[in-house]
C-alpha atoms as a PDB file:
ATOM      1  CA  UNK A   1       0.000   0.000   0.000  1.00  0.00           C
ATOM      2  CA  UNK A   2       1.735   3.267  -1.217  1.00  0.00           C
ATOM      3  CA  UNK A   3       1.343   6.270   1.286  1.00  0.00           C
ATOM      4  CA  UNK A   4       0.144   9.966   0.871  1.00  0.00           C
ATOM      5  CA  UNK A   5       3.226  12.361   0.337  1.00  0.00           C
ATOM      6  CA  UNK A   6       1.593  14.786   1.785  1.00  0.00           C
ATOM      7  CA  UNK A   7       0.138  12.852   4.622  1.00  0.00           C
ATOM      8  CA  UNK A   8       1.061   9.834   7.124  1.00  0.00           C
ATOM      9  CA  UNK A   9      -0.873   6.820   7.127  1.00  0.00           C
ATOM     10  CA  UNK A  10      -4.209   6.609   8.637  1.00  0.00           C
ATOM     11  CA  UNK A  11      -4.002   4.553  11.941  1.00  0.00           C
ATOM     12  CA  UNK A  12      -5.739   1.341  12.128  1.00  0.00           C
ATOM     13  CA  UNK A  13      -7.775  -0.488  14.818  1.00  0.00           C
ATOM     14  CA  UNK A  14      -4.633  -2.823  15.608  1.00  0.00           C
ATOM     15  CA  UNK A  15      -2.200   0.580  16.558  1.00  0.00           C
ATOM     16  CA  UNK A  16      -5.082   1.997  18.828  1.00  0.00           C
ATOM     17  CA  UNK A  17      -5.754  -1.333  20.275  1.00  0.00           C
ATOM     18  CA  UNK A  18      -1.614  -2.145  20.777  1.00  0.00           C
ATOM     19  CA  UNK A  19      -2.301   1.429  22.622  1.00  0.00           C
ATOM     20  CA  UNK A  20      -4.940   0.903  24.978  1.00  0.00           C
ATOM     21  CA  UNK A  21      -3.205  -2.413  25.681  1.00  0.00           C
ATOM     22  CA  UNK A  22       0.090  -0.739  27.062  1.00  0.00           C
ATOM     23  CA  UNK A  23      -2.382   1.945  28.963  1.00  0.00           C
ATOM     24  CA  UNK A  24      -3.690  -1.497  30.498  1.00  0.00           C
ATOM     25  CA  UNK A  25      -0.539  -3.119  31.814  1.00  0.00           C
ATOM     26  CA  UNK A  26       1.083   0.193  32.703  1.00  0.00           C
ATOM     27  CA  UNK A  27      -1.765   0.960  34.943  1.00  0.00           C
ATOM     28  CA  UNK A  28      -1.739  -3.334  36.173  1.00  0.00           C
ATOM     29  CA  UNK A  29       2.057  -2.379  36.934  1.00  0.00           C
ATOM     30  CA  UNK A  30       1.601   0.607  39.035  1.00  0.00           C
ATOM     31  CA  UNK A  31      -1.564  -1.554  41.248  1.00  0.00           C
ATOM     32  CA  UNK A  32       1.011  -3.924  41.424  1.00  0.00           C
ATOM     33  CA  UNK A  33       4.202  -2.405  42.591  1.00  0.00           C
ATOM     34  CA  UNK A  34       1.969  -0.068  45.114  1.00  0.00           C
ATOM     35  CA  UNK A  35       0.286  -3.329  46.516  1.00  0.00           C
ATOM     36  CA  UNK A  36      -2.926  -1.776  45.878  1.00  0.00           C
ATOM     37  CA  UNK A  37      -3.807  -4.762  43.500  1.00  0.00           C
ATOM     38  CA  UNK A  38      -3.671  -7.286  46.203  1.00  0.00           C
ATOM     39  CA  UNK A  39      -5.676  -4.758  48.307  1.00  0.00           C
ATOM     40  CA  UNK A  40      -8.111  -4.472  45.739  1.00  0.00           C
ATOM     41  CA  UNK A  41      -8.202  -8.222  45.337  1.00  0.00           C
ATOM     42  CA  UNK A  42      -8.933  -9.142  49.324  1.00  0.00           C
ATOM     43  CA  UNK A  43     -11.632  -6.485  49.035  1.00  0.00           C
ATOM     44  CA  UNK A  44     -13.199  -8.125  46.269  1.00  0.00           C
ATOM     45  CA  UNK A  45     -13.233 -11.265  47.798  1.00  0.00           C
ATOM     46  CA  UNK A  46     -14.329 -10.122  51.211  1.00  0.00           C
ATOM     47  CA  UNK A  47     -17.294  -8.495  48.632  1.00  0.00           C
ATOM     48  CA  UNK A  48     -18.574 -11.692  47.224  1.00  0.00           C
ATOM     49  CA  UNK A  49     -18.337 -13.696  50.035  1.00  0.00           C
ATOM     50  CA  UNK A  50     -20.460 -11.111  51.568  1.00  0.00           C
ATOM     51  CA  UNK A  51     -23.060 -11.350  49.172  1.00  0.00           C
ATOM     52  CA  UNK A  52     -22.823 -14.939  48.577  1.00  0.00           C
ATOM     53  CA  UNK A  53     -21.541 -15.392  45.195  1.00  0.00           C
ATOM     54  CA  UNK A  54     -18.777 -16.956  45.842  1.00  0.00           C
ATOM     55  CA  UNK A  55     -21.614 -19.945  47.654  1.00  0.00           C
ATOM     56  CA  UNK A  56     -23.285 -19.721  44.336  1.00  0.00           C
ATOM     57  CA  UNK A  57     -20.283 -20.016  42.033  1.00  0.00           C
ATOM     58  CA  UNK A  58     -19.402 -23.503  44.439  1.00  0.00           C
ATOM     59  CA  UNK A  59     -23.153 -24.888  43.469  1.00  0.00           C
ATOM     60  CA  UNK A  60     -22.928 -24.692  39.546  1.00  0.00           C
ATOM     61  CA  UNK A  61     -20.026 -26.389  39.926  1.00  0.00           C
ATOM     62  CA  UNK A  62     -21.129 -29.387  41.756  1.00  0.00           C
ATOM     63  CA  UNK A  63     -23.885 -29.087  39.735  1.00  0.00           C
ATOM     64  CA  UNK A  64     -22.244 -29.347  36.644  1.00  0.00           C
ATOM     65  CA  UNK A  65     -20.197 -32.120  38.286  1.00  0.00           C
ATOM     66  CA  UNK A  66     -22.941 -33.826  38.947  1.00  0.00           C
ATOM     67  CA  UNK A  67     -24.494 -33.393  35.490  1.00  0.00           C
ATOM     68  CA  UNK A  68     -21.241 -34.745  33.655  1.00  0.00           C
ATOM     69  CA  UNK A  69     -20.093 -37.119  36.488  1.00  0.00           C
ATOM     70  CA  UNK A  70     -17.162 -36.360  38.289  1.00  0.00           C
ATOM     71  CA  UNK A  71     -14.816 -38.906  36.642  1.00  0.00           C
ATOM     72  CA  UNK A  72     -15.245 -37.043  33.273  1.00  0.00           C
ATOM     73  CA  UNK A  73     -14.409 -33.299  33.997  1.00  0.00           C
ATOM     74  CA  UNK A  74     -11.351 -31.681  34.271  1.00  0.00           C
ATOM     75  CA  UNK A  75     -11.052 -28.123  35.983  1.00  0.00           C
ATOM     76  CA  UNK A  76     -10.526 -26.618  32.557  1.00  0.00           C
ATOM     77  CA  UNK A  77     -14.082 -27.797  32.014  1.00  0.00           C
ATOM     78  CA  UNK A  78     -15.133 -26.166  34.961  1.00  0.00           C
ATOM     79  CA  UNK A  79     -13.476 -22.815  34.002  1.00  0.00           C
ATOM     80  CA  UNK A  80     -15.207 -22.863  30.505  1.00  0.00           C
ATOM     81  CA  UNK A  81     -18.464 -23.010  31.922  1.00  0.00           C
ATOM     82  CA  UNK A  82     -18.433 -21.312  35.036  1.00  0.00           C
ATOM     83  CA  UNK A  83     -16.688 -18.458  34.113  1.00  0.00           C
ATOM     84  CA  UNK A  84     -18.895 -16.236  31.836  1.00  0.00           C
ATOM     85  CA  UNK A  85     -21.390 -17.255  34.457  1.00  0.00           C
ATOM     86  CA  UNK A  86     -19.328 -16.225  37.343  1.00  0.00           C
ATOM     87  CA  UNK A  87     -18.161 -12.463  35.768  1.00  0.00           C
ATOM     88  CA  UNK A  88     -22.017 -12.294  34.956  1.00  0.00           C
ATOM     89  CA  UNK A  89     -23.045 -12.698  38.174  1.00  0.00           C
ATOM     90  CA  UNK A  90     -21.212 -10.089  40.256  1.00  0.00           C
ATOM     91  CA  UNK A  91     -23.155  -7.614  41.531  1.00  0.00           C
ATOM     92  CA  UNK A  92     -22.965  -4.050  40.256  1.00  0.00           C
ATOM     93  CA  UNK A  93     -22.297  -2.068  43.785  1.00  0.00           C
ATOM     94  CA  UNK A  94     -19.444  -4.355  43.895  1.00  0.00           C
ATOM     95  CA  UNK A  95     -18.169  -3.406  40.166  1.00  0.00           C
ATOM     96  CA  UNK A  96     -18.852   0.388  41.251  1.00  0.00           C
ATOM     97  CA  UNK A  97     -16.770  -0.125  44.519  1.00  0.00           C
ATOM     98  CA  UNK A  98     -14.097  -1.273  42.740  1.00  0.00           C
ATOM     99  CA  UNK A  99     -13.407   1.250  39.964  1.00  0.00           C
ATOM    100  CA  UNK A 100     -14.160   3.548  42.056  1.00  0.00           C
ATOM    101  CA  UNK A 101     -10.805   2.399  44.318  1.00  0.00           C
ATOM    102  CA  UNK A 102      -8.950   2.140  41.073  1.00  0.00           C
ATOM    103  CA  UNK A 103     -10.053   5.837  40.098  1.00  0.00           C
ATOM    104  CA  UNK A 104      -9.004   7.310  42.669  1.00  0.00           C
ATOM    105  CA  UNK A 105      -5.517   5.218  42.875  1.00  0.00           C
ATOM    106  CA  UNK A 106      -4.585   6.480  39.681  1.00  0.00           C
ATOM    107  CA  UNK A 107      -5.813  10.157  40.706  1.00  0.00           C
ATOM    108  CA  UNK A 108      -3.581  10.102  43.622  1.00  0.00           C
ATOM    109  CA  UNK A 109      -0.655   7.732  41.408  1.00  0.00           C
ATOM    110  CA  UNK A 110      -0.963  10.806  38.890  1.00  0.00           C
ATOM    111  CA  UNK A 111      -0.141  13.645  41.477  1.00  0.00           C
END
């Protein structure tokens, strides 16, 4: 594909996405090195324990055990089915919580 002289290429999806992808570990780097992200993580376990999805999450999975029969599935099974479910299910004030922690980590990262 021959380029503009007069102008530089037109960016495509994959250079925007490549992008937004280093924004996304750069930010997962400074949560980790602060040892906010293992804050953040306790909290959201604490949260869903709380509200008992982690209960529910244990019950699809013996009931999918018990559907297939134990001897024939394998915990990558489990994580193929269970996990759409399971990042379905948590509950929105606990989403909210949780960016808003991250928010304001990076607001006080920034200054």
């Amino acid at each position: 594909m021959r380029h503009s002289v007069n102008r530089p290429p037109t960016p495509d999806a994959r250079d925007e996405q490549q992008k937004d992808t280093t924004l996304e570990e750069i930010i997962n780097i400074k949560l980790s090195e602060s040892g906010e992200k293992e804050r953040l993580m306790e909290l959201l376990r604490e949260r869903l324990m709380e509200c008992g999805w982690k209960d529910e999450m244990k019950a699809l999975c013996r009931a999918f055990i018990k559907k297939k029969g134990g001897d024939n599935v394998t915990v990558d099974d489990l994580v193929h089915v269970i996990t759409p479910k399971g990042r379905a299910s948590i509950p929105d004030p606990i989403k909210a919580e949780l960016l808003q922690r991250i928010r304001t980590f990076l607001v006080s990262a920034a200054h």
